[in-house]
PDB file of N, CA and C in Angstrom:
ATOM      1  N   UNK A   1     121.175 -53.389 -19.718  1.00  0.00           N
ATOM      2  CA  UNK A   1     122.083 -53.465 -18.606  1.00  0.00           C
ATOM      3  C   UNK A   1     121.768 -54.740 -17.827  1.00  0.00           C
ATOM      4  N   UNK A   2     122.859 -55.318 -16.899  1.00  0.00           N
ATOM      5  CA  UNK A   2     122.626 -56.823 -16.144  1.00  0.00           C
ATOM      6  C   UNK A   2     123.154 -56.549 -15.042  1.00  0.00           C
ATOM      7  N   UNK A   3     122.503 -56.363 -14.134  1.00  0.00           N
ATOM      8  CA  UNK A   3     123.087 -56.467 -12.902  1.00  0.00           C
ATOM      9  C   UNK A   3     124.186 -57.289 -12.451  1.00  0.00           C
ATOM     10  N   UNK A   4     125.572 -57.028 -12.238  1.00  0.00           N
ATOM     11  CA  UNK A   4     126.406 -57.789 -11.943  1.00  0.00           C
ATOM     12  C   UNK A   4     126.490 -58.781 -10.614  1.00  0.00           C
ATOM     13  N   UNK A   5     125.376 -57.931  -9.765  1.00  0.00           N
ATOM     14  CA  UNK A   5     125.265 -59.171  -8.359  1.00  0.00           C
ATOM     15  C   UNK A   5     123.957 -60.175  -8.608  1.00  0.00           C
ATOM     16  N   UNK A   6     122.821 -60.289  -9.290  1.00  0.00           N
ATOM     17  CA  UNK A   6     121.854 -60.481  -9.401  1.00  0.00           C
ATOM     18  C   UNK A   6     121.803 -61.378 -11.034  1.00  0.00           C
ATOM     19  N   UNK A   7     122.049 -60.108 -11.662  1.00  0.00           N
ATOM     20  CA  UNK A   7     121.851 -60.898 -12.839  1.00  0.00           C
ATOM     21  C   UNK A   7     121.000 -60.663 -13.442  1.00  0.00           C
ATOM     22  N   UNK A   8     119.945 -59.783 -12.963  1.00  0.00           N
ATOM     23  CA  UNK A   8     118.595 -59.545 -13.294  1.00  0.00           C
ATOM     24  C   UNK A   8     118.762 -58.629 -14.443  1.00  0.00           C
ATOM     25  N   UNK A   9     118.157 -58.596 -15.893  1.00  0.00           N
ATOM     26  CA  UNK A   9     118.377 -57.345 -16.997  1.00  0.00           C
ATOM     27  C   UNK A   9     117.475 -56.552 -17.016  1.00  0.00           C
ATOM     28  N   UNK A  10     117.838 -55.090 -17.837  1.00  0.00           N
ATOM     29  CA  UNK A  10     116.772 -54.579 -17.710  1.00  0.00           C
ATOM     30  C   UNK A  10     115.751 -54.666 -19.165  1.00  0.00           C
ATOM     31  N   UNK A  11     115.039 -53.517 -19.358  1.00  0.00           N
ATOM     32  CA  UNK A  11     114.530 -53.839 -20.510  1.00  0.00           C
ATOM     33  C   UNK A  11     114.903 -53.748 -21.434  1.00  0.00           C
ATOM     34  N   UNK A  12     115.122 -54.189 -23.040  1.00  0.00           N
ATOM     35  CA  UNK A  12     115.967 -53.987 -23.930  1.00  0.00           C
ATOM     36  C   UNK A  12     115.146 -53.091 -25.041  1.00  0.00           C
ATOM     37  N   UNK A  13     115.999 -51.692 -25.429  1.00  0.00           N
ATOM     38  CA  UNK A  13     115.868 -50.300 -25.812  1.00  0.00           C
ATOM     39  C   UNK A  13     116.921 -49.644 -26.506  1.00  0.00           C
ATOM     40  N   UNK A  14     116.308 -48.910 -27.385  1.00  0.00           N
ATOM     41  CA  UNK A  14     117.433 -48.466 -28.099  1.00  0.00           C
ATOM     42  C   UNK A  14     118.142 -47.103 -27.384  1.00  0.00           C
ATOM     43  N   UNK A  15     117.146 -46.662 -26.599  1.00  0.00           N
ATOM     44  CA  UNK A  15     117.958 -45.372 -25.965  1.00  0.00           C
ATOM     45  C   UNK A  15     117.949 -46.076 -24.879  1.00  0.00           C
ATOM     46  N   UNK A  16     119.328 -45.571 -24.286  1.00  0.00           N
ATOM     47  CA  UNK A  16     120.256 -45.826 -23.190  1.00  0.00           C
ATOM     48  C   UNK A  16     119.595 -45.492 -21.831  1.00  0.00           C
ATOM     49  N   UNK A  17     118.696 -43.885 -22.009  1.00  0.00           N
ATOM     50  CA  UNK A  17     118.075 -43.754 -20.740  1.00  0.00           C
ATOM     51  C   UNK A  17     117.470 -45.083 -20.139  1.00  0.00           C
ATOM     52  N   UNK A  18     116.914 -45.051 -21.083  1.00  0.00           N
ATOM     53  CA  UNK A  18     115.691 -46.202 -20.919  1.00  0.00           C
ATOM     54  C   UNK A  18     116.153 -47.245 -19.570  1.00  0.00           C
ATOM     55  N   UNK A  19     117.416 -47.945 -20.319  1.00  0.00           N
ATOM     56  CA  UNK A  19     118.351 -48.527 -19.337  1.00  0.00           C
ATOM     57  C   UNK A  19     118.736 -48.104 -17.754  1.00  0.00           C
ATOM     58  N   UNK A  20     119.322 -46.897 -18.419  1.00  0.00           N
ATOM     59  CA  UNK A  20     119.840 -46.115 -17.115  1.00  0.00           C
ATOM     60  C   UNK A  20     118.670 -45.958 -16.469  1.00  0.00           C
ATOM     61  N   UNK A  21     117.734 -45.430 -16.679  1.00  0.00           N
ATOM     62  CA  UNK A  21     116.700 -45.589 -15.184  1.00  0.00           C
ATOM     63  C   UNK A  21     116.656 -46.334 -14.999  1.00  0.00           C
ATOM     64  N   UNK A  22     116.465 -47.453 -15.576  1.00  0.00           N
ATOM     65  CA  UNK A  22     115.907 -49.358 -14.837  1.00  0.00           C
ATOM     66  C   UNK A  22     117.673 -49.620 -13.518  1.00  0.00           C
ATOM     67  N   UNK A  23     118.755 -48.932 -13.952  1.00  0.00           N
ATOM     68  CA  UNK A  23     119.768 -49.156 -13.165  1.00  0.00           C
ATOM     69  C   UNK A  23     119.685 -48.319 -12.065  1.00  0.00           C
ATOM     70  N   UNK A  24     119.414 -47.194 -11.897  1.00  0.00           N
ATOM     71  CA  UNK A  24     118.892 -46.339 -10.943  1.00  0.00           C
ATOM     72  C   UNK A  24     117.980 -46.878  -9.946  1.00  0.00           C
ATOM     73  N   UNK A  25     116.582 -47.395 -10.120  1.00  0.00           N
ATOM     74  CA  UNK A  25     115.446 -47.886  -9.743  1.00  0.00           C
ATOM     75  C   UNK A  25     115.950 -48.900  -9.188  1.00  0.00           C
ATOM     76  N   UNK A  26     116.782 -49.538  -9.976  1.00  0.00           N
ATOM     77  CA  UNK A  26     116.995 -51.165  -9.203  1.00  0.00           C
ATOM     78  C   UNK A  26     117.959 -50.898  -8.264  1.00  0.00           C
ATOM     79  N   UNK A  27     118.833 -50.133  -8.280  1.00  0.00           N
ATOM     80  CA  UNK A  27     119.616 -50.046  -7.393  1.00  0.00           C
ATOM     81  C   UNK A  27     118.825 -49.356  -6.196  1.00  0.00           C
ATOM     82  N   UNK A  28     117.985 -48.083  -6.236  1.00  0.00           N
ATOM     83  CA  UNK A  28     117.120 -48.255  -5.275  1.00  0.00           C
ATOM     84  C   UNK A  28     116.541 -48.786  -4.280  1.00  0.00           C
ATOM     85  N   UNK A  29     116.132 -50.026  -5.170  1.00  0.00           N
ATOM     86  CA  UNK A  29     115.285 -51.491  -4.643  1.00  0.00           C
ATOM     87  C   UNK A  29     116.205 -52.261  -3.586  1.00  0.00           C
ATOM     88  N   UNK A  30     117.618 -52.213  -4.475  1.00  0.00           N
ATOM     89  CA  UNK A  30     119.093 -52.885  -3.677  1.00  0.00           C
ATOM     90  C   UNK A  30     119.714 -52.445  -3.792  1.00  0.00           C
ATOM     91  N   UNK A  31     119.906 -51.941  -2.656  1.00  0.00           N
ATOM     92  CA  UNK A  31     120.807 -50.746  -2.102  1.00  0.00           C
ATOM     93  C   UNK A  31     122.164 -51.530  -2.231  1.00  0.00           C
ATOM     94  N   UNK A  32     122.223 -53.075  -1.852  1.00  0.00           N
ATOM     95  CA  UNK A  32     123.481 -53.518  -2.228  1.00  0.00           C
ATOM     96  C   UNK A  32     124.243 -53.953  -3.768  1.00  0.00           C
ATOM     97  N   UNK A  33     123.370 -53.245  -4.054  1.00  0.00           N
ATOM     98  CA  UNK A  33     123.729 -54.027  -6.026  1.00  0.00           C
ATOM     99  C   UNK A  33     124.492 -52.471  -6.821  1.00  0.00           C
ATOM    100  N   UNK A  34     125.513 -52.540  -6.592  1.00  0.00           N
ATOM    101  CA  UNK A  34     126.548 -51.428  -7.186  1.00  0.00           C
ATOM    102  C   UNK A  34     127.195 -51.559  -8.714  1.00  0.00           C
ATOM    103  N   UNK A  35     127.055 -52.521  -9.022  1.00  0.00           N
ATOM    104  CA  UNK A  35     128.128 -52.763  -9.904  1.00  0.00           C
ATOM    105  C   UNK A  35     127.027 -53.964 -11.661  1.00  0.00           C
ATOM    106  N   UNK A  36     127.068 -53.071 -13.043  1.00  0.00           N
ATOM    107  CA  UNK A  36     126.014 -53.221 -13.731  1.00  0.00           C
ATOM    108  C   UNK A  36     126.716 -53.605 -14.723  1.00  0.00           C
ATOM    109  N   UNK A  37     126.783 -54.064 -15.825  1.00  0.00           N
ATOM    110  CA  UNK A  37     127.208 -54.741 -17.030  1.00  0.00           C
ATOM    111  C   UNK A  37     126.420 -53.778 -17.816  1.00  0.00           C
ATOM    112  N   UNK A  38     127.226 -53.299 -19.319  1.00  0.00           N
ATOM    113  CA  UNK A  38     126.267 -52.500 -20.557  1.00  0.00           C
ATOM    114  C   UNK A  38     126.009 -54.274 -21.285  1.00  0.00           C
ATOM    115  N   UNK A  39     124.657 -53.909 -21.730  1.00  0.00           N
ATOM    116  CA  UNK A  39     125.527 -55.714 -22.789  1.00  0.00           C
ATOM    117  C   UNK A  39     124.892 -55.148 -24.321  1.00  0.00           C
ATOM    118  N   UNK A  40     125.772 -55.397 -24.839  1.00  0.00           N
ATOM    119  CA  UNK A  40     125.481 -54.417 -26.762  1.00  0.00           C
ATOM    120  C   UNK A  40     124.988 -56.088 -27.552  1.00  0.00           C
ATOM    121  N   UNK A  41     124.334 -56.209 -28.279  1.00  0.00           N
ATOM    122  CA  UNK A  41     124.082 -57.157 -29.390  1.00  0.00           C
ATOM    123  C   UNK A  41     124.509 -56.181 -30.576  1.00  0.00           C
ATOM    124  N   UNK A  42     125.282 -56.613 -31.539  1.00  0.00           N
ATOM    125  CA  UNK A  42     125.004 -55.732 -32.386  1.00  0.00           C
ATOM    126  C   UNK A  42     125.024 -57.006 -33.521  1.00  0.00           C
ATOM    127  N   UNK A  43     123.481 -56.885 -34.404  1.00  0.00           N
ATOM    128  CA  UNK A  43     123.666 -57.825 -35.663  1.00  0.00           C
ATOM    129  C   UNK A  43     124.403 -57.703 -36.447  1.00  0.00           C
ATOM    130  N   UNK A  44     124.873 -58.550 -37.399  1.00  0.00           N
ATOM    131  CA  UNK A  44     125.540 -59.141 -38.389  1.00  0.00           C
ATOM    132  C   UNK A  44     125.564 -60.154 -39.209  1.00  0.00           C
ATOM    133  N   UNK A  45     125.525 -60.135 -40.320  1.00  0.00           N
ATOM    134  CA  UNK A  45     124.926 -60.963 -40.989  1.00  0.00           C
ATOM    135  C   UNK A  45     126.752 -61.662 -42.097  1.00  0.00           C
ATOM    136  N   UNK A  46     127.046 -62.573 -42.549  1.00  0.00           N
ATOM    137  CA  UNK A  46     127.805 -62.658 -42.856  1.00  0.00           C
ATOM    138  C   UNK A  46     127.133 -63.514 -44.480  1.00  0.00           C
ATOM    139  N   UNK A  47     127.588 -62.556 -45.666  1.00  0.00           N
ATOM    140  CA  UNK A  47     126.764 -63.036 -46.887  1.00  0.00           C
ATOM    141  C   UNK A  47     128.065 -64.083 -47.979  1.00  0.00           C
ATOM    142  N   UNK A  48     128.001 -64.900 -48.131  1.00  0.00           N
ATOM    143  CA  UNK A  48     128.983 -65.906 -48.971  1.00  0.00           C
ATOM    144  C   UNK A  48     128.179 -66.128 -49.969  1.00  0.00           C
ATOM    145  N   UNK A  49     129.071 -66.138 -51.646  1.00  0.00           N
ATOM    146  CA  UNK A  49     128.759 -66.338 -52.493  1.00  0.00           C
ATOM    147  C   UNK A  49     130.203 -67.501 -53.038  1.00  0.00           C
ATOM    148  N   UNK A  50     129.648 -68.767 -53.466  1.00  0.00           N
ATOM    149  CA  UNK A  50     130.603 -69.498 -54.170  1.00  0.00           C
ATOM    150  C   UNK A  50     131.202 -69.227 -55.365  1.00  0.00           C
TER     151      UNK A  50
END
């Protein structure tokens, strides 16, 4: 997750909690920071044969 006022991410995890508390906590911290970005990587590999 990325904080949308800040910018700051959280830790990167395959379970979601993981996330979701770091968004909880931080919002805690800043009380003004409402609004969070999910951000997905998902690999891919693209294989070419001539």
């Amino acid at each position: 997750m990325q904080c949308a006022v800040c910018g700051e991410i959280s830790p990167t995890d395959t379970e979601f909690t993981v996330s979701q508390h770091w968004v909880f906590a931080h919002g805690g911290r800043n009380p003004t920071h409402h609004t969070y970005r999910e951000v997905i990587t998902r690999p891919w590999k693209a294989w070419w044969k001539p």
